[in-house]
C-alpha atoms as a PDB file:
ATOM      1  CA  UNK A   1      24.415  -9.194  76.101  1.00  0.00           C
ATOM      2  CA  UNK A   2      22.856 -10.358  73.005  1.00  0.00           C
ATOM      3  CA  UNK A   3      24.042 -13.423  71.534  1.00  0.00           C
ATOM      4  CA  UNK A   4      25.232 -13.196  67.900  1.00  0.00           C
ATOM      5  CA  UNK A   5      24.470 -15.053  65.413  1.00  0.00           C
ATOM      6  CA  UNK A   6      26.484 -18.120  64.284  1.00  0.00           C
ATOM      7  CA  UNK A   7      28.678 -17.808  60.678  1.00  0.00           C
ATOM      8  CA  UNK A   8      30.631 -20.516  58.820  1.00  0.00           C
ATOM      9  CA  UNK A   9      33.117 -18.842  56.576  1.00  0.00           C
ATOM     10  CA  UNK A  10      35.137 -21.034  54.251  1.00  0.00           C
ATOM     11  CA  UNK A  11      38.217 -19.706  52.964  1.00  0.00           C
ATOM     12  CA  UNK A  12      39.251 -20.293  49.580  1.00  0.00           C
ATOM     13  CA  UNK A  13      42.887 -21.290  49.133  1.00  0.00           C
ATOM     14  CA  UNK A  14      44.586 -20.229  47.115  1.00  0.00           C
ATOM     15  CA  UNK A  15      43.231 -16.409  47.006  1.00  0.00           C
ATOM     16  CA  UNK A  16      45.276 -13.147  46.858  1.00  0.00           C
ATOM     17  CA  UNK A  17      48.376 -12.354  45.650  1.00  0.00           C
ATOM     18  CA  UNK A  18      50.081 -14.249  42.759  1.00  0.00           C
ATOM     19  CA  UNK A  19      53.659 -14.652  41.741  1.00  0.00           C
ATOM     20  CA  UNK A  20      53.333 -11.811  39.095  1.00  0.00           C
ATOM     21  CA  UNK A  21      51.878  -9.109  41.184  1.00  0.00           C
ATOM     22  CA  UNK A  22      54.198 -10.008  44.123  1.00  0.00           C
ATOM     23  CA  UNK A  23      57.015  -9.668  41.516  1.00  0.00           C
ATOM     24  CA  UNK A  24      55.374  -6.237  40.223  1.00  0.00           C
ATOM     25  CA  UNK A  25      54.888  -4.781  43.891  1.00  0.00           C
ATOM     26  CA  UNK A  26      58.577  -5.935  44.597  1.00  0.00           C
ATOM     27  CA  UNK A  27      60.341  -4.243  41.707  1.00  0.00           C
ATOM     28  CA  UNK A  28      58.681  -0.730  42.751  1.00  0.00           C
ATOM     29  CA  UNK A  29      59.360  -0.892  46.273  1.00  0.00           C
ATOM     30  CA  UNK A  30      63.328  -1.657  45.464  1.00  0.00           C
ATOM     31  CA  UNK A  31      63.913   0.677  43.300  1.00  0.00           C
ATOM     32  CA  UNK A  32      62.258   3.454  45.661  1.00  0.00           C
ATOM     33  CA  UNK A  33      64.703   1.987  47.911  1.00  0.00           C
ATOM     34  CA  UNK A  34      67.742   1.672  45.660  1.00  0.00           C
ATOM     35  CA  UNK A  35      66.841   5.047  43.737  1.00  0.00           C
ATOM     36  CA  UNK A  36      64.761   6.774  46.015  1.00  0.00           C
ATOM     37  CA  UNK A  37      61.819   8.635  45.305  1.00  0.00           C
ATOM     38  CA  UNK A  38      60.291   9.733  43.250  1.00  0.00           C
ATOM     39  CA  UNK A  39      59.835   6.675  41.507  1.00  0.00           C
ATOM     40  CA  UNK A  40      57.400   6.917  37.639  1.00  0.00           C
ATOM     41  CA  UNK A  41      55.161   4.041  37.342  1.00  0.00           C
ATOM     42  CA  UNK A  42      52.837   4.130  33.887  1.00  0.00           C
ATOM     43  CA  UNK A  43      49.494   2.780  34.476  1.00  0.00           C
ATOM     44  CA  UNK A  44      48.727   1.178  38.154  1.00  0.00           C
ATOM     45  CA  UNK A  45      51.522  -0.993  38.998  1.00  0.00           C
ATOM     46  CA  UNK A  46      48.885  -3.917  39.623  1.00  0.00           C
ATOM     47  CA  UNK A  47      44.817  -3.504  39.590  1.00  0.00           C
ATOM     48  CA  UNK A  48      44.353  -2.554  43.563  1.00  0.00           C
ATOM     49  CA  UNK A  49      43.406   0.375  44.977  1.00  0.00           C
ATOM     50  CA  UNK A  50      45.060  -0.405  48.270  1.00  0.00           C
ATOM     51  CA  UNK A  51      48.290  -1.466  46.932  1.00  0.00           C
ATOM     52  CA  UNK A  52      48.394   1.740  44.597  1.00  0.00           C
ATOM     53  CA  UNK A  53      48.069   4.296  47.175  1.00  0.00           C
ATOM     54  CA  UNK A  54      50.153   2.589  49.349  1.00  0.00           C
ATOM     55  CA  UNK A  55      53.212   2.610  47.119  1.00  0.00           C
ATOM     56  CA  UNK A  56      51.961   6.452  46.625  1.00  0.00           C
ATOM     57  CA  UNK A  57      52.745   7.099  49.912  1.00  0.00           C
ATOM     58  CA  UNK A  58      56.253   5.560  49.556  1.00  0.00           C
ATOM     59  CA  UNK A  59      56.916   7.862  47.013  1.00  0.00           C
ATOM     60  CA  UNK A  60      55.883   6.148  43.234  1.00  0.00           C
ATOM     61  CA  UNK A  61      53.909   8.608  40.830  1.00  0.00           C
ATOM     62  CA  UNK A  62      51.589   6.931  38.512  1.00  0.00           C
ATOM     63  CA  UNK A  63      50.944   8.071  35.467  1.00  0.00           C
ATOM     64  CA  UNK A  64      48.998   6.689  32.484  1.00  0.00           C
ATOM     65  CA  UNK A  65      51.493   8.257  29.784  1.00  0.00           C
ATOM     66  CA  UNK A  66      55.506   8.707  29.267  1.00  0.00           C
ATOM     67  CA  UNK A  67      54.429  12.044  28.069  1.00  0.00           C
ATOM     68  CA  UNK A  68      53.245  12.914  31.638  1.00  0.00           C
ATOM     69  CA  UNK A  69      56.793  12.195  33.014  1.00  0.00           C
ATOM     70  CA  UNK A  70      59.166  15.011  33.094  1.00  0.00           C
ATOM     71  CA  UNK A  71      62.757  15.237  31.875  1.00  0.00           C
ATOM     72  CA  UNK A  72      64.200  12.874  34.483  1.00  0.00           C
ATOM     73  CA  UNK A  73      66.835   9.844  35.627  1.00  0.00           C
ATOM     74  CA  UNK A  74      64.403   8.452  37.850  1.00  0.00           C
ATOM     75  CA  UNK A  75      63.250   5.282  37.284  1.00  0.00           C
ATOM     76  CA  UNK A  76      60.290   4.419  35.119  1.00  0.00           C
ATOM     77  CA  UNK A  77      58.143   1.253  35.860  1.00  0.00           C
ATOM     78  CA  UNK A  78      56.121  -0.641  33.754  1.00  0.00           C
ATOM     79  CA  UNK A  79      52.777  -2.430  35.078  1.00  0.00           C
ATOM     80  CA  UNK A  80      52.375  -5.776  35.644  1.00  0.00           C
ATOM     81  CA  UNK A  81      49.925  -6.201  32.340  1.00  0.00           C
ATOM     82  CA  UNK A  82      52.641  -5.392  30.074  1.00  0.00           C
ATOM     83  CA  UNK A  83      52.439  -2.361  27.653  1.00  0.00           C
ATOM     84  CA  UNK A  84      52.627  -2.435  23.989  1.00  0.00           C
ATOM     85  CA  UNK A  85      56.170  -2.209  21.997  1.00  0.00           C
ATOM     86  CA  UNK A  86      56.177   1.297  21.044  1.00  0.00           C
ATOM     87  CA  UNK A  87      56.550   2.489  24.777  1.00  0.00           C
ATOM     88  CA  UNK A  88      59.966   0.676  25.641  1.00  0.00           C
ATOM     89  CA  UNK A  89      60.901   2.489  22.606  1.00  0.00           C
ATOM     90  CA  UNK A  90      59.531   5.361  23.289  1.00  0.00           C
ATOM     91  CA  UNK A  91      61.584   5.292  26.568  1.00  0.00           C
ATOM     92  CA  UNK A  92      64.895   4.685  25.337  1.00  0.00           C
ATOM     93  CA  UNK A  93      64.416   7.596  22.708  1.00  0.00           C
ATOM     94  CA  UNK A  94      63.834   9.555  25.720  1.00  0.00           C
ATOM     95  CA  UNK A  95      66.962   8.134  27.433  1.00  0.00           C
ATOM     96  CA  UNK A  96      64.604   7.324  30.252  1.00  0.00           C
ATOM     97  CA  UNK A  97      65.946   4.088  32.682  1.00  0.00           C
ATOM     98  CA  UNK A  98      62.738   1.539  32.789  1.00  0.00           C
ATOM     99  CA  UNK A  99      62.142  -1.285  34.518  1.00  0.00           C
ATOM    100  CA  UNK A 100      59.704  -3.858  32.955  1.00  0.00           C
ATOM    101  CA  UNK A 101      57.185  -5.462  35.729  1.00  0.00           C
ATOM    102  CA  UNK A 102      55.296  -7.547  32.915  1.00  0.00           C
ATOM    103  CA  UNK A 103      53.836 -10.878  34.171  1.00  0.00           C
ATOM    104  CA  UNK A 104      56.507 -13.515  33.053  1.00  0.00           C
ATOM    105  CA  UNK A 105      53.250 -14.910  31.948  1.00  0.00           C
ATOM    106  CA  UNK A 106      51.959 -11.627  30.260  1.00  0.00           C
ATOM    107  CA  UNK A 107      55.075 -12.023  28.226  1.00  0.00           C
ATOM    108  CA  UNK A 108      54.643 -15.534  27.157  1.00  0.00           C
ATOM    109  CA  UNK A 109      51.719 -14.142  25.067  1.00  0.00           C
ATOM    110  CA  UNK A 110      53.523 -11.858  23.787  1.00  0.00           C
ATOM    111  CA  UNK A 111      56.001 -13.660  22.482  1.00  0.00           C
ATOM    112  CA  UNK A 112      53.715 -16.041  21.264  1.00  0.00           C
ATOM    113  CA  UNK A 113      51.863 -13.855  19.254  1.00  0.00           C
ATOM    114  CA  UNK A 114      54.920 -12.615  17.751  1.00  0.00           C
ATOM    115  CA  UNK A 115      56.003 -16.360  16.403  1.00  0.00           C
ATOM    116  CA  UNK A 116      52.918 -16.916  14.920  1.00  0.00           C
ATOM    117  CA  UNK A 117      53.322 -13.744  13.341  1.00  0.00           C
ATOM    118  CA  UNK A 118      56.358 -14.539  12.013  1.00  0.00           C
ATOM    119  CA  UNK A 119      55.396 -17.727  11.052  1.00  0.00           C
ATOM    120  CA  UNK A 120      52.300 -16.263   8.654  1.00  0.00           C
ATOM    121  CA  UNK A 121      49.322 -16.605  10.695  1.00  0.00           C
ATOM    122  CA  UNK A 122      46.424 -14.328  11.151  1.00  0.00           C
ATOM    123  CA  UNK A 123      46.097 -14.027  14.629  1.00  0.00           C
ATOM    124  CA  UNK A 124      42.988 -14.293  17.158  1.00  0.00           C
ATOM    125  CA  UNK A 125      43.204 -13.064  20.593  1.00  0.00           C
ATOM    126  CA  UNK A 126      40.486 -13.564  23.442  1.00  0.00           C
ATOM    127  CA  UNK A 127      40.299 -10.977  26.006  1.00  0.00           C
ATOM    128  CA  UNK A 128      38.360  -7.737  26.817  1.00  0.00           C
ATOM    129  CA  UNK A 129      38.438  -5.013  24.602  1.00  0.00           C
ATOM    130  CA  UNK A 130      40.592  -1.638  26.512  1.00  0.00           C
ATOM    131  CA  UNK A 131      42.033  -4.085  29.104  1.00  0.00           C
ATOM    132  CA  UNK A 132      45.620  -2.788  29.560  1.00  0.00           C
ATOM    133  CA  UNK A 133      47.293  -6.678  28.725  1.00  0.00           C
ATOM    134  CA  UNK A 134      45.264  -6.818  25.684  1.00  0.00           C
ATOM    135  CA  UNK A 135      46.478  -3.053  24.703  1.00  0.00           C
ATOM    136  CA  UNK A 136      50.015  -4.493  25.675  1.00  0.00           C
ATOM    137  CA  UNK A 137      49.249  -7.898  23.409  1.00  0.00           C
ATOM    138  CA  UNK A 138      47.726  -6.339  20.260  1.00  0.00           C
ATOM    139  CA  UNK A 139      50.616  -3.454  20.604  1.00  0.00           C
ATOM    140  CA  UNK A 140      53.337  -6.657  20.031  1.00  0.00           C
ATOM    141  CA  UNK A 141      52.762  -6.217  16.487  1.00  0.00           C
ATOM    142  CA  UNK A 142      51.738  -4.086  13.442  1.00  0.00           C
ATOM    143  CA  UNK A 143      48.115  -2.830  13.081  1.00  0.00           C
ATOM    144  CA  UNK A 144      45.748  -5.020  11.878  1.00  0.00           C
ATOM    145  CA  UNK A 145      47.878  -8.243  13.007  1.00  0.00           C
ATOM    146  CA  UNK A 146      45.661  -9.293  15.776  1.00  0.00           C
ATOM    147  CA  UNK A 147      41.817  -9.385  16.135  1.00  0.00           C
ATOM    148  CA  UNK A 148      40.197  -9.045  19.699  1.00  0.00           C
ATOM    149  CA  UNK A 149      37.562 -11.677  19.990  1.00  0.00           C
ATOM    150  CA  UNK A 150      35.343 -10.943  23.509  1.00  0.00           C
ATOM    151  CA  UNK A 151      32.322 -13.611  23.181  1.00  0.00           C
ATOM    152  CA  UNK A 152      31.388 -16.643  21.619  1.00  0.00           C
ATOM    153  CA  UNK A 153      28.804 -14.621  19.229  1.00  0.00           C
ATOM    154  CA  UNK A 154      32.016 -12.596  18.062  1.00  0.00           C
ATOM    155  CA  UNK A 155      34.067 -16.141  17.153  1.00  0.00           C
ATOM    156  CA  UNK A 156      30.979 -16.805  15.434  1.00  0.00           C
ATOM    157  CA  UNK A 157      31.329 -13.933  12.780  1.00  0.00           C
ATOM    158  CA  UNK A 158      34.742 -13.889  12.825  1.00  0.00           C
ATOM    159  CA  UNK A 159      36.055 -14.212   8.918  1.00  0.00           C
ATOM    160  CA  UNK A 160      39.777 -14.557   9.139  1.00  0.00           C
ATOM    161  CA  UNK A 161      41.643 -13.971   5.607  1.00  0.00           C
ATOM    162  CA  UNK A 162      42.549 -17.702   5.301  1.00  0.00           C
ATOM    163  CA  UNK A 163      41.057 -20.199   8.060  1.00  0.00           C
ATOM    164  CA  UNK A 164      44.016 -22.697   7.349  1.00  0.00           C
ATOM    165  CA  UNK A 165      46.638 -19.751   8.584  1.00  0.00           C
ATOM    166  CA  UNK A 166      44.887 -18.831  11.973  1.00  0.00           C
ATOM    167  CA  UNK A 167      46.150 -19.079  15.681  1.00  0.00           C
ATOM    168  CA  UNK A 168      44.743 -17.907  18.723  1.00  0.00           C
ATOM    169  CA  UNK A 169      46.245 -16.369  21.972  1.00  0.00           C
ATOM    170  CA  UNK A 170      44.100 -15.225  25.322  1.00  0.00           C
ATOM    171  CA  UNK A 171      44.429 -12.607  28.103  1.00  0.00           C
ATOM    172  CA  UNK A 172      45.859 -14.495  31.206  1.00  0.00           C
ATOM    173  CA  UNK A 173      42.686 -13.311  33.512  1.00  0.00           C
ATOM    174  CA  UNK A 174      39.775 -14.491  31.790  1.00  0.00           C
ATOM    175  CA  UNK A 175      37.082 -16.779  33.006  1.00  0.00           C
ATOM    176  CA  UNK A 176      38.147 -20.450  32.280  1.00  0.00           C
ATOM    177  CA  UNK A 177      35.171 -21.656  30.656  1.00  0.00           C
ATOM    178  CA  UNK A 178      34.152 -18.546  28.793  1.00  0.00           C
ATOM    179  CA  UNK A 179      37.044 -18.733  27.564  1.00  0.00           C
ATOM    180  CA  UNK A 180      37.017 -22.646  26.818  1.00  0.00           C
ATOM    181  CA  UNK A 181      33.353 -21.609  24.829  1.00  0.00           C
ATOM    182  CA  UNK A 182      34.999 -19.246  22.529  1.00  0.00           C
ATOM    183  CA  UNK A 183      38.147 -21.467  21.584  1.00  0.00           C
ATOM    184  CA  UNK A 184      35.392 -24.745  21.168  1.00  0.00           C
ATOM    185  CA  UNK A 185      33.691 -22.367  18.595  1.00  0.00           C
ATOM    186  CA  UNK A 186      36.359 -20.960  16.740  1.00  0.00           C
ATOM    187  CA  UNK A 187      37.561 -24.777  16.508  1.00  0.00           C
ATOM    188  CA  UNK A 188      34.567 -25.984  15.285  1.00  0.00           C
ATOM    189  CA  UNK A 189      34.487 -22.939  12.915  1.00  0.00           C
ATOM    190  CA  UNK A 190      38.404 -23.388  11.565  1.00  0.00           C
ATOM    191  CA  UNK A 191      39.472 -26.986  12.799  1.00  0.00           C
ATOM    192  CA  UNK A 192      43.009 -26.050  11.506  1.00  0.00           C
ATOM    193  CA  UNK A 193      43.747 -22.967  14.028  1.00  0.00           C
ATOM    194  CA  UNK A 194      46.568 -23.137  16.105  1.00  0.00           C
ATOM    195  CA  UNK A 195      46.561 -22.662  20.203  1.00  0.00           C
ATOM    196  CA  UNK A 196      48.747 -22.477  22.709  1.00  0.00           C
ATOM    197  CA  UNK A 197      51.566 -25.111  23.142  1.00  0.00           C
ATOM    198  CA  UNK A 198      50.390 -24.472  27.355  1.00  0.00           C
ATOM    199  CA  UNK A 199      47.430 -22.657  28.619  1.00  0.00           C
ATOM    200  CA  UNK A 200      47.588 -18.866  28.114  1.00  0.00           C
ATOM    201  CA  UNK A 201      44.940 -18.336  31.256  1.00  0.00           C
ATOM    202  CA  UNK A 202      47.665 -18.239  34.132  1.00  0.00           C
ATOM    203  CA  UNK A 203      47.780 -20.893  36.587  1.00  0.00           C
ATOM    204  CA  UNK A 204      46.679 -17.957  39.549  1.00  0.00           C
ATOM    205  CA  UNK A 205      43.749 -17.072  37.635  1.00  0.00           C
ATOM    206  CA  UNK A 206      42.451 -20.834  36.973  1.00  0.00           C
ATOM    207  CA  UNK A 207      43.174 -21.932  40.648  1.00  0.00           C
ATOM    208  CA  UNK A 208      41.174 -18.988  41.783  1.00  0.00           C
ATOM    209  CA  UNK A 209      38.373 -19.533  39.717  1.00  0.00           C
ATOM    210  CA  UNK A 210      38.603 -23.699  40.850  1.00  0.00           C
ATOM    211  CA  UNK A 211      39.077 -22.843  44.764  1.00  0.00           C
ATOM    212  CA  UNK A 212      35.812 -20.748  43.980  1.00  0.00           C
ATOM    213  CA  UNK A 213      34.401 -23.424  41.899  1.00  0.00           C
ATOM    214  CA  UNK A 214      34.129 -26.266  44.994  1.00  0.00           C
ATOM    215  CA  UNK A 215      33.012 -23.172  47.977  1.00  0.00           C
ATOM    216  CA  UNK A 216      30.475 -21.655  46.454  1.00  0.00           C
ATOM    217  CA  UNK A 217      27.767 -24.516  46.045  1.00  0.00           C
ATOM    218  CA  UNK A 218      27.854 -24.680  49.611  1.00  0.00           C
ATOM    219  CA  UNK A 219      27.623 -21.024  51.135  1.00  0.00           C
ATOM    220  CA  UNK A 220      24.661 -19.055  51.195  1.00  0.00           C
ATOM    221  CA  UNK A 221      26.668 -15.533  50.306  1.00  0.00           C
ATOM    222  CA  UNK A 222      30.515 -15.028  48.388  1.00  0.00           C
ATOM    223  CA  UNK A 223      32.738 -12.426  48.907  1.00  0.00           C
ATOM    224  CA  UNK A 224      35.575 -11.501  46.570  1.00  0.00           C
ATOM    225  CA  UNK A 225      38.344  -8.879  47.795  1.00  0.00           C
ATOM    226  CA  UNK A 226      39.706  -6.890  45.256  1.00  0.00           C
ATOM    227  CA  UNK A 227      38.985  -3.811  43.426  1.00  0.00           C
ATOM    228  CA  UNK A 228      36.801  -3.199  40.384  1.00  0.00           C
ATOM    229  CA  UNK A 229      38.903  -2.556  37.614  1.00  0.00           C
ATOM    230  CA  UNK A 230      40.782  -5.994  38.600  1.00  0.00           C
ATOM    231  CA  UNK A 231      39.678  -8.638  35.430  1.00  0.00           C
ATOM    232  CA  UNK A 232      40.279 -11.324  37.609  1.00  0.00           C
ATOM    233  CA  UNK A 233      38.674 -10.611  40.649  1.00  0.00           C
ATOM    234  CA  UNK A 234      35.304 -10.086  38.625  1.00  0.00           C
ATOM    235  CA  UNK A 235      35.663 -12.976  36.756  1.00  0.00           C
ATOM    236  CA  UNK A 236      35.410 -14.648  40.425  1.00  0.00           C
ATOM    237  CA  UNK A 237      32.515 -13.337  41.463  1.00  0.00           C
ATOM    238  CA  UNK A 238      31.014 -14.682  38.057  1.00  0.00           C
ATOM    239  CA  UNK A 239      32.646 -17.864  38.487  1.00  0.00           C
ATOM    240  CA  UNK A 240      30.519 -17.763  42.112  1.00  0.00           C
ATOM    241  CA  UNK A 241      27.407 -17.082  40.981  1.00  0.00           C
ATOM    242  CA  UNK A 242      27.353 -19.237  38.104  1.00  0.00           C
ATOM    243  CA  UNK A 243      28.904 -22.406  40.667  1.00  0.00           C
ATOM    244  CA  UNK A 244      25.822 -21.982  42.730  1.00  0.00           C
ATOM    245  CA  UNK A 245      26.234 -18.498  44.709  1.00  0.00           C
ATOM    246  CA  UNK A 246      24.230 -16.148  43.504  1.00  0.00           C
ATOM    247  CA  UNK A 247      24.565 -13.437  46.001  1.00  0.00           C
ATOM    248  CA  UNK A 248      28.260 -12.887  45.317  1.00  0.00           C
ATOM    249  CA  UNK A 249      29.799  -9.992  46.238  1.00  0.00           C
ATOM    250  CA  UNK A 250      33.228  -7.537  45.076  1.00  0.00           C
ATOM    251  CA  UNK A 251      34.297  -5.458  47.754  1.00  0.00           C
ATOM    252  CA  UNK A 252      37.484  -3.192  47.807  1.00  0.00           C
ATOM    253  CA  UNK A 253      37.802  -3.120  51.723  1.00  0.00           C
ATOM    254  CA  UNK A 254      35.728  -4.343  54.827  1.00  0.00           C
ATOM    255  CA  UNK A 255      34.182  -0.605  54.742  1.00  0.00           C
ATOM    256  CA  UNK A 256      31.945  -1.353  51.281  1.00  0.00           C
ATOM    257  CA  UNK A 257      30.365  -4.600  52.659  1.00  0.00           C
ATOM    258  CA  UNK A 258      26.625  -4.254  51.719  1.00  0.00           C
ATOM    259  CA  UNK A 259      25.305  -6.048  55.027  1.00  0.00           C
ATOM    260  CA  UNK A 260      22.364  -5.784  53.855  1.00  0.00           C
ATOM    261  CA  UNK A 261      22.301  -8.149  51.464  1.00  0.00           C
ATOM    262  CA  UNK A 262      23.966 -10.405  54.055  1.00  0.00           C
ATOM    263  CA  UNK A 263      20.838 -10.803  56.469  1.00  0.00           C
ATOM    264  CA  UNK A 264      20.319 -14.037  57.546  1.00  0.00           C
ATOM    265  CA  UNK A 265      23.147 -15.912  56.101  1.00  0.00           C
ATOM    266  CA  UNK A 266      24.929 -18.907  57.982  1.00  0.00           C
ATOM    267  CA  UNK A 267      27.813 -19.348  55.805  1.00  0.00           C
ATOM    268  CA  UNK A 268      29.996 -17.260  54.005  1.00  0.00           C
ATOM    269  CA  UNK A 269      32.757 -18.341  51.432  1.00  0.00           C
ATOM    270  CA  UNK A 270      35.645 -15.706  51.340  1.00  0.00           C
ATOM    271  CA  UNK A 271      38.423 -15.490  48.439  1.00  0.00           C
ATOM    272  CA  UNK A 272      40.639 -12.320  47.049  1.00  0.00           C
ATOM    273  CA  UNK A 273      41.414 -11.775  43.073  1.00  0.00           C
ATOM    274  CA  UNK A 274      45.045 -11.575  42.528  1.00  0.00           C
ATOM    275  CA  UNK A 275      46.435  -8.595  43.110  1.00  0.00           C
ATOM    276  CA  UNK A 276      44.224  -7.882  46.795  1.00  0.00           C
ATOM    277  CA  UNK A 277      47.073  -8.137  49.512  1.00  0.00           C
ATOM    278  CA  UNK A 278      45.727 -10.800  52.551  1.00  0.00           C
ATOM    279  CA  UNK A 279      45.372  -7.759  54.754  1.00  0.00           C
ATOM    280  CA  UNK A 280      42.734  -6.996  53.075  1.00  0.00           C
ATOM    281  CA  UNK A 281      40.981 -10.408  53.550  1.00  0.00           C
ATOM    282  CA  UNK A 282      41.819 -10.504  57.405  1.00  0.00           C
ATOM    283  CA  UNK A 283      39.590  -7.023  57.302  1.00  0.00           C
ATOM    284  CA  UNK A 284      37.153  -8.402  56.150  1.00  0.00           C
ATOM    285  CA  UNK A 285      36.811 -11.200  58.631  1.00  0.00           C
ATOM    286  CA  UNK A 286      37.580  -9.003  61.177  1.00  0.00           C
ATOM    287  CA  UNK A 287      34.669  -7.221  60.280  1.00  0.00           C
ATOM    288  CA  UNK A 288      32.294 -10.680  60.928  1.00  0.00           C
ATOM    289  CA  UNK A 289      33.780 -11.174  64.049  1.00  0.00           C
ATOM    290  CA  UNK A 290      32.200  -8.080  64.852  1.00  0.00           C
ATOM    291  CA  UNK A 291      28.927  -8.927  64.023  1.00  0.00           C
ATOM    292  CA  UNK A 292      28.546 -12.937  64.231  1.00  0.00           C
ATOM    293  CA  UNK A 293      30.034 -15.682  66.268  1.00  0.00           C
ATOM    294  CA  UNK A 294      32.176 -17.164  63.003  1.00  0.00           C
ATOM    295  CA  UNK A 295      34.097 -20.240  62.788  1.00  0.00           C
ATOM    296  CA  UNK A 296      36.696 -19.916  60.048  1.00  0.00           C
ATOM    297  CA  UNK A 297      37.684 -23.007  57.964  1.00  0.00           C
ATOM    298  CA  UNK A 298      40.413 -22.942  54.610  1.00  0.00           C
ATOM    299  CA  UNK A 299      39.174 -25.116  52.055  1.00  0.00           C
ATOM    300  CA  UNK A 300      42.470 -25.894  49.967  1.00  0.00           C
ATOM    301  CA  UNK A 301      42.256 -26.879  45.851  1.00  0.00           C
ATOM    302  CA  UNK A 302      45.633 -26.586  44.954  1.00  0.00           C
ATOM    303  CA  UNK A 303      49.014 -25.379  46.484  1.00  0.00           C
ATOM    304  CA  UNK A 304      51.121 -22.691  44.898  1.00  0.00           C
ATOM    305  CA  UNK A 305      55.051 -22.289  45.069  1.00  0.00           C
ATOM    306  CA  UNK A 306      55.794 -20.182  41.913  1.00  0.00           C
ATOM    307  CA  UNK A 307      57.954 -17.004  42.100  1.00  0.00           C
ATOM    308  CA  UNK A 308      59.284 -15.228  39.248  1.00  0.00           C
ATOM    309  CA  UNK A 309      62.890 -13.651  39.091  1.00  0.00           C
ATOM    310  CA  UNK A 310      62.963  -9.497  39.630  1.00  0.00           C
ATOM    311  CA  UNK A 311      65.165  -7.511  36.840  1.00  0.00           C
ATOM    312  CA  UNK A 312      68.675  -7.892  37.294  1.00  0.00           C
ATOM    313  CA  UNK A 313      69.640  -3.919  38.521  1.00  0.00           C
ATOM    314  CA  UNK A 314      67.569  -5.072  41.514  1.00  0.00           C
ATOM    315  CA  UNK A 315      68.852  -8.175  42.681  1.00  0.00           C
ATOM    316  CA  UNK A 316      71.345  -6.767  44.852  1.00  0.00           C
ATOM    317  CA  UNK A 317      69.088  -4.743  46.784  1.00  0.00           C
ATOM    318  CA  UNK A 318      66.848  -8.006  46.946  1.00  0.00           C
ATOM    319  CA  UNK A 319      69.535  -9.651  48.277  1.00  0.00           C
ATOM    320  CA  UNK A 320      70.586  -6.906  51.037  1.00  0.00           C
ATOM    321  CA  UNK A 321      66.767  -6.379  52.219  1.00  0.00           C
ATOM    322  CA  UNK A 322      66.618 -10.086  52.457  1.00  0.00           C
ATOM    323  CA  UNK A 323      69.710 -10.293  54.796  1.00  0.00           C
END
């Protein structure tokens, strides 16, 4: 039999799932269990193909509009990016029941954004232009309230109405130091601005982007589970390349691996953005075992132990499927 090659693949810890997403997945599979199905859902629940069609299965309908939703008492879900203020209000003129899945994070910005509104300033917010949470953050307030900033070059032509009445928000899923770039510019630009009181980037999304950080100077290829509309699962395999890796790879399932671009390799670092469930992961090691003789190792940067409470008309479903 011919003997297979030898892999190292270091596992980046933490990876995967993150208290927002788990919280999002939750609330949709208890109220198909509580309501039964069919069970609306506007926009993908969370960015993963996997995920998606599994809850599809189990009876949720996605749809991108309310308008799409017929006449109904069923249950409507709201994704985990948050959505902008005239669809909760859209919904209740409706008389439709929602449930709001928003990040607890998601939500921080929001309601940040809305006190510095209130307070007068002219607000700045870094993220990616058509990204649901930034269509969710700019739709917190009136037209014109908000200006998306995407680059550095962007902060550099900004010209705010008064530079002593700015503030600035982000999308939680952003690249940490992109994003650190375009707030060092706009505060060299307008010393005065206002930030954050804590981080807007979520703690998932930095520890991601740091487990990557210390694995990928050392492997010779990167692999990132999660699907391509996910922001932070690209902004991983950026973080990877620009770390040291610069064949870095995102791959939906085990099936899309490009082994091509694998040949030769001896080490492999392995993490998953954060909404890719760990099945997904163990797939994809499943899938070197096939080929090479691997020795798996977790390389741990930080330990996570955050959960985030579900909407009240579900807790007591929570609590039976827990007993």
């Amino acid at each position: 039999m011919e003997k297979r090659p030898q892999l190292d693949i270091l596992l980046c810890a933490p990876r995967g799932f993150c208290a927002g997403v788990d919280r999002a997945i939750q609330i949709v599979e208890l109220a198909l269990e509580k309501y039964g199905a069919p069970v609306y859902v506007r926009h993908a629940i969370v960015h993963n193909k996997y995920v998606v069609d599994g809850l599809r299965d189990k009876g949720a309908v996605f749809v991108e509009e309310l308008s799409e939703i017929p006449e109904t008492d069923a249950p409507v879900v709201f994704s985990a990016h948050g959505v902008p203020k005239s669809v909760p209000a859209d919904a209740r003129s409706r008389n439709m029941f929602f449930l709001d899945a928003t990040c607890p994070l998601v939500s921080k910005v929001h309601v940040e954004a809305q006190r510095h509104f209130a307070e007068g300033h002219e607000i700045v917010l870094i993220g990616h232009k058509g990204h649901p949470e930034v269509v969710g953050t700019m739709g917190q307030l009136p037209q014109g309230a908000i200006t998306l900033v995407e680059t550095v070059a962007d902060a550099m032509v900004f010209e705010p109405k008064d530079p002593e009445t700015l503030a600035f928000v982000t999308q939680t899923t952003l690249s940490v130091d992109d994003t650190r770039e375009i707030v060092t510019a706009l505060r060299q630009r307008f010393p005065a601005i206002n930030g954050p009181h804590k981080e807007d980037i979520c703690y998932a999304t930095t520890n991601r982007q740091e487990a990557i950080k210390a694995v990928a100077p050392e492997v010779d290829a990167m692999i990132v589970v999660g699907s391509p509309n996910s922001s932070n699962s690209l902004r991983l395999v950026e973080v990877a390349e620009r770390a040291g890796c610069k064949n870095a790879m995102l791959v939906d399932r085990a099936a899309e691996i490009d082994w091509s671009r694998l040949e030769g390799i001896r080490s492999l670092g392995v993490s998953a953005g954060a909404s890719a469930p760990e099945k997904l992961v163990d797939e994809v090691i499943e899938a070197f075992a096939q080929r090479y003789d691997i020795k798996v190792e977790a390389r741990v940067t930080a330990k996570e132990n955050i959960a985030f409470n579900i909407p009240r008309e579900l807790r007591t479903i929570e609590a039976a499927v827990a007993r």
